[in-house]
C-alpha atoms as a PDB file:
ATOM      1  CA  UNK A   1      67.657  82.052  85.424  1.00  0.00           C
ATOM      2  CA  UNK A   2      65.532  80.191  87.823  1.00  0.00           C
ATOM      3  CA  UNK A   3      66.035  81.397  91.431  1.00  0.00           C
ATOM      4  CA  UNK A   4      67.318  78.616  93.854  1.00  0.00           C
ATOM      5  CA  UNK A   5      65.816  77.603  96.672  1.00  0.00           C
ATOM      6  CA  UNK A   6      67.178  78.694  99.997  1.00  0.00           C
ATOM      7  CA  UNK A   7      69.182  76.037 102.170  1.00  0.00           C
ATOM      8  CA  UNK A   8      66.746  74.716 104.968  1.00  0.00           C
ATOM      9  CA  UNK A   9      67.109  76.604 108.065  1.00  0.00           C
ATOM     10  CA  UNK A  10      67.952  74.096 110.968  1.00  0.00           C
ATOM     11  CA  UNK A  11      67.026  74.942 114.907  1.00  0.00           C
ATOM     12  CA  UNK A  12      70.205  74.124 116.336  1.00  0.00           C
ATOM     13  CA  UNK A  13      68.591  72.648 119.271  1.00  0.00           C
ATOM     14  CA  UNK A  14      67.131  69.660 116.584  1.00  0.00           C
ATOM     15  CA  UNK A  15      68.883  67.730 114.594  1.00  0.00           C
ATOM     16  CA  UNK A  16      72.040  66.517 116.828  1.00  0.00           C
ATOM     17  CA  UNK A  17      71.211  64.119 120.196  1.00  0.00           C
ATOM     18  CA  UNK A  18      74.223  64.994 122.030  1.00  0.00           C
ATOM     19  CA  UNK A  19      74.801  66.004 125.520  1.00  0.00           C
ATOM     20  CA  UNK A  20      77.019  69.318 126.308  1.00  0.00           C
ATOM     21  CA  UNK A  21      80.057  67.095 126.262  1.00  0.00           C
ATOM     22  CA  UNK A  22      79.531  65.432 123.358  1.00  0.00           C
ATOM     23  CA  UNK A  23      78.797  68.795 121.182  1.00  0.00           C
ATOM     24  CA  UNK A  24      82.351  69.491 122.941  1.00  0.00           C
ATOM     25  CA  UNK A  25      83.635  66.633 122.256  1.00  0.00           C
ATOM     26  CA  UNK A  26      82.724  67.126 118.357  1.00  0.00           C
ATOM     27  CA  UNK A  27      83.805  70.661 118.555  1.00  0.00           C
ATOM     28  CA  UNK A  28      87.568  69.956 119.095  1.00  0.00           C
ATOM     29  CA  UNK A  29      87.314  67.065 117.080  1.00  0.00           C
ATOM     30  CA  UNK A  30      86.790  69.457 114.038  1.00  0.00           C
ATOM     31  CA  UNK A  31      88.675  72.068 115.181  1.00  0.00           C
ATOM     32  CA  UNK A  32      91.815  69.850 115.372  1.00  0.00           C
ATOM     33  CA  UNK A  33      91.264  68.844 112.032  1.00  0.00           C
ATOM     34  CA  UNK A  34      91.135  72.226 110.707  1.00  0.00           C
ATOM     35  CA  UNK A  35      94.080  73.135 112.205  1.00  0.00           C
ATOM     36  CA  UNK A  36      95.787  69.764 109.980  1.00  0.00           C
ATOM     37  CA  UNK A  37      93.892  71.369 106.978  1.00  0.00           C
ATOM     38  CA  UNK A  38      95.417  74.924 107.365  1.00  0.00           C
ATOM     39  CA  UNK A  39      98.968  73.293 109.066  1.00  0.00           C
ATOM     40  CA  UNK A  40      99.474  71.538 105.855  1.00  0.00           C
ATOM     41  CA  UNK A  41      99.163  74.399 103.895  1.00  0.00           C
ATOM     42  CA  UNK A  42     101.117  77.281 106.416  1.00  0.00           C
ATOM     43  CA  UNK A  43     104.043  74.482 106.512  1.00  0.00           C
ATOM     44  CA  UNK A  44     104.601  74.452 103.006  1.00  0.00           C
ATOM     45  CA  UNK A  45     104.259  78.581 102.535  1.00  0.00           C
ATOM     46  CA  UNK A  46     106.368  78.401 105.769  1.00  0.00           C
ATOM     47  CA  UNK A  47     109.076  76.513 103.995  1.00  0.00           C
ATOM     48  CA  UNK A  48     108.739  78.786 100.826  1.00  0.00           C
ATOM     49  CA  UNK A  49     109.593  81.815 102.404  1.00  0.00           C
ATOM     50  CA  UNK A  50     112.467  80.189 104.676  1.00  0.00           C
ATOM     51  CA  UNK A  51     114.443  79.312 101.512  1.00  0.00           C
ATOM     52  CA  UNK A  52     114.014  82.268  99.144  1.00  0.00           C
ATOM     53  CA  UNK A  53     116.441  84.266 101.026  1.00  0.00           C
ATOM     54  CA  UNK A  54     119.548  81.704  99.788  1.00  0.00           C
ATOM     55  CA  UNK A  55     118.746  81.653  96.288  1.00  0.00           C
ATOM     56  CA  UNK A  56     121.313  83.742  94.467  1.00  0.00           C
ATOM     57  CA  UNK A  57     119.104  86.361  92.928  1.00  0.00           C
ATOM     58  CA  UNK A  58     117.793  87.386  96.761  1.00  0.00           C
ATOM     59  CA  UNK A  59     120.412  89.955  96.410  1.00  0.00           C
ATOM     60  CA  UNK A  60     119.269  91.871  93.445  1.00  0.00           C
ATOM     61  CA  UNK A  61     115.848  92.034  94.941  1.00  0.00           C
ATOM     62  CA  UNK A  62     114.554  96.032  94.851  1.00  0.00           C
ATOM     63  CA  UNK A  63     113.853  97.450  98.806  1.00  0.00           C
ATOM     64  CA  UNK A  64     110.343  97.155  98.169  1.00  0.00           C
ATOM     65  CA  UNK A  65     110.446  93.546  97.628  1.00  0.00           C
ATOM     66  CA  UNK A  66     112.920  92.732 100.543  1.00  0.00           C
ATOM     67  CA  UNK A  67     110.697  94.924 102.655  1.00  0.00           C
ATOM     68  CA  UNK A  68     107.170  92.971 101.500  1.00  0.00           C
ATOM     69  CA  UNK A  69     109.577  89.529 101.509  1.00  0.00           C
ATOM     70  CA  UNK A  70     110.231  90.395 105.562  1.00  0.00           C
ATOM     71  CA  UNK A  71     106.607  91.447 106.570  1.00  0.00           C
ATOM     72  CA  UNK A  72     105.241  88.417 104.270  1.00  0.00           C
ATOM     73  CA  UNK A  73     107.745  86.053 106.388  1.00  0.00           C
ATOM     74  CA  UNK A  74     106.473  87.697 109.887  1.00  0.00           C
ATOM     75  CA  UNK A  75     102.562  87.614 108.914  1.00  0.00           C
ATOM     76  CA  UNK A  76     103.076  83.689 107.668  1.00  0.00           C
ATOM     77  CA  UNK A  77     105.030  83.010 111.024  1.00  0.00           C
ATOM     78  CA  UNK A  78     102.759  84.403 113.282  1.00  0.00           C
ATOM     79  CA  UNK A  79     100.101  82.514 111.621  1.00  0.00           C
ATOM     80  CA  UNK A  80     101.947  79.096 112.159  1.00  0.00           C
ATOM     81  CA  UNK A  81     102.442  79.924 115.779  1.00  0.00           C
ATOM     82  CA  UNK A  82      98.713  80.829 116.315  1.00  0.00           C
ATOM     83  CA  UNK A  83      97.325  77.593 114.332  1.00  0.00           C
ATOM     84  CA  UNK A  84      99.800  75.320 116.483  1.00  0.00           C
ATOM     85  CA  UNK A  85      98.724  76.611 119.710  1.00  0.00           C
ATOM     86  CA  UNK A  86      95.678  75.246 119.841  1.00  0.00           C
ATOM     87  CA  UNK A  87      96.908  72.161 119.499  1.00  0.00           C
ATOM     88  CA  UNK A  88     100.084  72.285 122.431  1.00  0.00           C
ATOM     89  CA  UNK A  89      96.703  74.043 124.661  1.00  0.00           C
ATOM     90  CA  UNK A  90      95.327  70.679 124.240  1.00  0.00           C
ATOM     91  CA  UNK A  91      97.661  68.915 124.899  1.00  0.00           C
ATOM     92  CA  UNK A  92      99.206  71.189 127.985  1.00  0.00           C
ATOM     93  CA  UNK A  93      95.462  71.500 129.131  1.00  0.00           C
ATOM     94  CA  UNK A  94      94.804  67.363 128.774  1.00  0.00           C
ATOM     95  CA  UNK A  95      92.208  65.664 131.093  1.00  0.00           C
ATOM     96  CA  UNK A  96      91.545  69.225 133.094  1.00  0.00           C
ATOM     97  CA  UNK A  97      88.594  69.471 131.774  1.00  0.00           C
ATOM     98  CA  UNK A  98      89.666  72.503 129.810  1.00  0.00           C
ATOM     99  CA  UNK A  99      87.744  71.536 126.440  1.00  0.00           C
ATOM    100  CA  UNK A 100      85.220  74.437 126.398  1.00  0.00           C
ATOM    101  CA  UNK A 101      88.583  76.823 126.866  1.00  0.00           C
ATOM    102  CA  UNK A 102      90.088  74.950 124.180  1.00  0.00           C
ATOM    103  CA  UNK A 103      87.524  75.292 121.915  1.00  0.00           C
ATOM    104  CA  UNK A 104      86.498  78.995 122.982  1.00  0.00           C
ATOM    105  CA  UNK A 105      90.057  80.062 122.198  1.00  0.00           C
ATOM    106  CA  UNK A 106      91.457  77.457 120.069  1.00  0.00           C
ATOM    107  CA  UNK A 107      88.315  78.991 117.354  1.00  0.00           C
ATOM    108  CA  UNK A 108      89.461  82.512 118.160  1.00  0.00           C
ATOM    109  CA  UNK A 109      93.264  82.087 117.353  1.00  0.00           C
ATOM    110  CA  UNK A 110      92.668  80.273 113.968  1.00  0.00           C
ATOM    111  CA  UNK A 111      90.613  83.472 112.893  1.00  0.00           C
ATOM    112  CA  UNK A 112      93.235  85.210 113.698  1.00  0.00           C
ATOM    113  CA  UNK A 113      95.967  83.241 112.580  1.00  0.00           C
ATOM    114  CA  UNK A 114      93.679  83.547 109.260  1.00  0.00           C
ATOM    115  CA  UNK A 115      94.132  87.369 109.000  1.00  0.00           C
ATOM    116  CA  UNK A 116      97.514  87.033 109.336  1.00  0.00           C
ATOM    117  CA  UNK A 117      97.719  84.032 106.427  1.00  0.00           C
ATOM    118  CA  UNK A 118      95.767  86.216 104.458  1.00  0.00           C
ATOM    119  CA  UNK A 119      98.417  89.246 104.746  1.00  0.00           C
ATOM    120  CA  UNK A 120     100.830  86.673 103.825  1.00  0.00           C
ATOM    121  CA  UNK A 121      99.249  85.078 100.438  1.00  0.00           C
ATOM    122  CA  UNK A 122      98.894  88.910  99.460  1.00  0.00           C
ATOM    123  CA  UNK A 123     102.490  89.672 100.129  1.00  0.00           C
ATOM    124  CA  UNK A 124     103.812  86.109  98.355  1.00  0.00           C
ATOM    125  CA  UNK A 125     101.555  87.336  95.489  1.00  0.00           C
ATOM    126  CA  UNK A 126     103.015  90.866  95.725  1.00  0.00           C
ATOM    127  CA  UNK A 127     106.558  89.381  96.013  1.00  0.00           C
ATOM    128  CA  UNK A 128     106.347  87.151  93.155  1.00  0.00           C
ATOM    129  CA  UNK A 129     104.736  90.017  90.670  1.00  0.00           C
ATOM    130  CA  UNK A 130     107.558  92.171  91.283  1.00  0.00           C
ATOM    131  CA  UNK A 131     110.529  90.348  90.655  1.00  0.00           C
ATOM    132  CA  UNK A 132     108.554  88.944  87.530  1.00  0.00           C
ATOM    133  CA  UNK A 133     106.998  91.992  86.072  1.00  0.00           C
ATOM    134  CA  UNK A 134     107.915  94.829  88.412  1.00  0.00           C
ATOM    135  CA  UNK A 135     105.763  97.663  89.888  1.00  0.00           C
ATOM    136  CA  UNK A 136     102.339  97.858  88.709  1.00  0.00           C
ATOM    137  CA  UNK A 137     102.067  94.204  88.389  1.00  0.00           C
ATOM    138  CA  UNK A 138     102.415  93.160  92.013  1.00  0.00           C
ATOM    139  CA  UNK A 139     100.243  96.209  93.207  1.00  0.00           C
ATOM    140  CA  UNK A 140      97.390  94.884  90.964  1.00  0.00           C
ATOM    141  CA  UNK A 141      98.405  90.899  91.871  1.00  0.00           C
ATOM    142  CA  UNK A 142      98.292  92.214  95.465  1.00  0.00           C
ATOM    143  CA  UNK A 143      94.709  93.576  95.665  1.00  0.00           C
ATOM    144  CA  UNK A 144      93.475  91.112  93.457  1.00  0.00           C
ATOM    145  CA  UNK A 145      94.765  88.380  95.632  1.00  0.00           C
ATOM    146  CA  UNK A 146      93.277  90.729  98.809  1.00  0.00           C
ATOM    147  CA  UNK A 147      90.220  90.725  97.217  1.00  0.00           C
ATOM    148  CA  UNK A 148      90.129  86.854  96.545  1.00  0.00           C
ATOM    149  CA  UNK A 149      91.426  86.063 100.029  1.00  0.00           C
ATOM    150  CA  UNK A 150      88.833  88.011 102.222  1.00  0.00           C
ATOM    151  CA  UNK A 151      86.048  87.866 100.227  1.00  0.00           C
ATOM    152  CA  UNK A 152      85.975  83.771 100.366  1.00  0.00           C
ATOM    153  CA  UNK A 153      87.430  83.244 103.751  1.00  0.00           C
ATOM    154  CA  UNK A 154      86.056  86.363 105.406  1.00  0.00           C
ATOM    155  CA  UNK A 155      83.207  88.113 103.760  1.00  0.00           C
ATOM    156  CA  UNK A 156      80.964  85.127 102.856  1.00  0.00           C
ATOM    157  CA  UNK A 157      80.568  83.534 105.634  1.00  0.00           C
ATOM    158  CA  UNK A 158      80.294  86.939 107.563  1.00  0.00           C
ATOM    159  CA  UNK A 159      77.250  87.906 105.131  1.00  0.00           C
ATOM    160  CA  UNK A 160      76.021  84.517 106.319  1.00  0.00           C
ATOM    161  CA  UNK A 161      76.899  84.066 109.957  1.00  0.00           C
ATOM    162  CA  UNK A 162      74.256  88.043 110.244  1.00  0.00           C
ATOM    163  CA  UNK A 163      72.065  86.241 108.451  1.00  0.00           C
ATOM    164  CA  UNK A 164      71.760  83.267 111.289  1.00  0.00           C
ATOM    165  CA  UNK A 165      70.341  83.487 115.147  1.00  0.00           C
ATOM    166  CA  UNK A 166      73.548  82.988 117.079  1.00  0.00           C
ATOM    167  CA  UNK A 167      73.376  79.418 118.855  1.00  0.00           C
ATOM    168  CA  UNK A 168      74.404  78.771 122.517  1.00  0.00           C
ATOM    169  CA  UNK A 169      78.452  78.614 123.022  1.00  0.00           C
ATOM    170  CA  UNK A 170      79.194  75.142 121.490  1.00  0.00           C
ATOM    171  CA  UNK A 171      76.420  74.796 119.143  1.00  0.00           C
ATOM    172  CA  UNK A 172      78.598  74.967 116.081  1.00  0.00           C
END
């Protein structure tokens, strides 16, 4: 197989004719729509997990899978609170000239939030192969879905970002 080419490296000081605010200005423009990206998705997980405790079978649920039901429900609400607060910072933080903060800490609390949504796809994936299959099944589900998780939200662009010269704060 032919090897492909490498991407083009960039200088981040070329390629973008923006002043400091402006690269700001950009930078909480995507961040905010990230946040709609990953709110969409934590809402819906969110509601999920709220409603499986009324179903009828609930009840006949083994320890293991009411324990990994509660700490998957904890993990997925921490994440929703950390990917909305960006969002009430900007707003709380509106005309101060706060944006760089925003930004700085708005970035910092989605990767976390991320961590914790990632602990909480592996527990829905644990919770689901138990009460289908039982035992084995949501141990294997669980580090397969682990594996999945990290290794394209966390390890790829980690091997990539120590590849890369870091840029100046609001490069991105």
């Amino acid at each position: 197989m032919p090897k492909r080419p490498e991407e083009p490296e960039l200088d981040p000081a070329e390629g973008r004719n923006e002043s400091p605010l402006e690269r700001l200005d950009r930078n909480t423009v995507e961040l905010l729509n990230e946040l709609r990206v990953a709110g969409t998705g934590i809402q819906v997980l969110l509601a999920f997990l709220l409603v499986v405790p009324f179903n009828n079978r609930f009840t006949k649920l083994s320890t293991f899978a009411r324990t990994d039901y509660f700490v998957t429900l904890t993990c997925v609400a921490i994440a929703a609170v950390l990917l909305i607060a960006p969002s009430i910072h900007h707003r709380l933080l509106f005309r101060r000239t706060q944006k760089a903060f925003v930004v700085r800490v708005g970035n910092q609390l989605v990767i976390v939030a991320m961590v914790f949504l990632s602990a909480g796809l592996t527990g829905i994936m644990v919770l689901i192969s138990e009460f289908l299959y039982g035992g084995s099944a949501a141990w294997v589900a669980g580090v397969l879905a682990a594996c999945v998780v990290v290794g394209a939200w966390f390890v790829i662009p980690l091997i990539r970002r120590r590849k890369t010269p870091p840029p100046d704060e609001f490069g991105g």
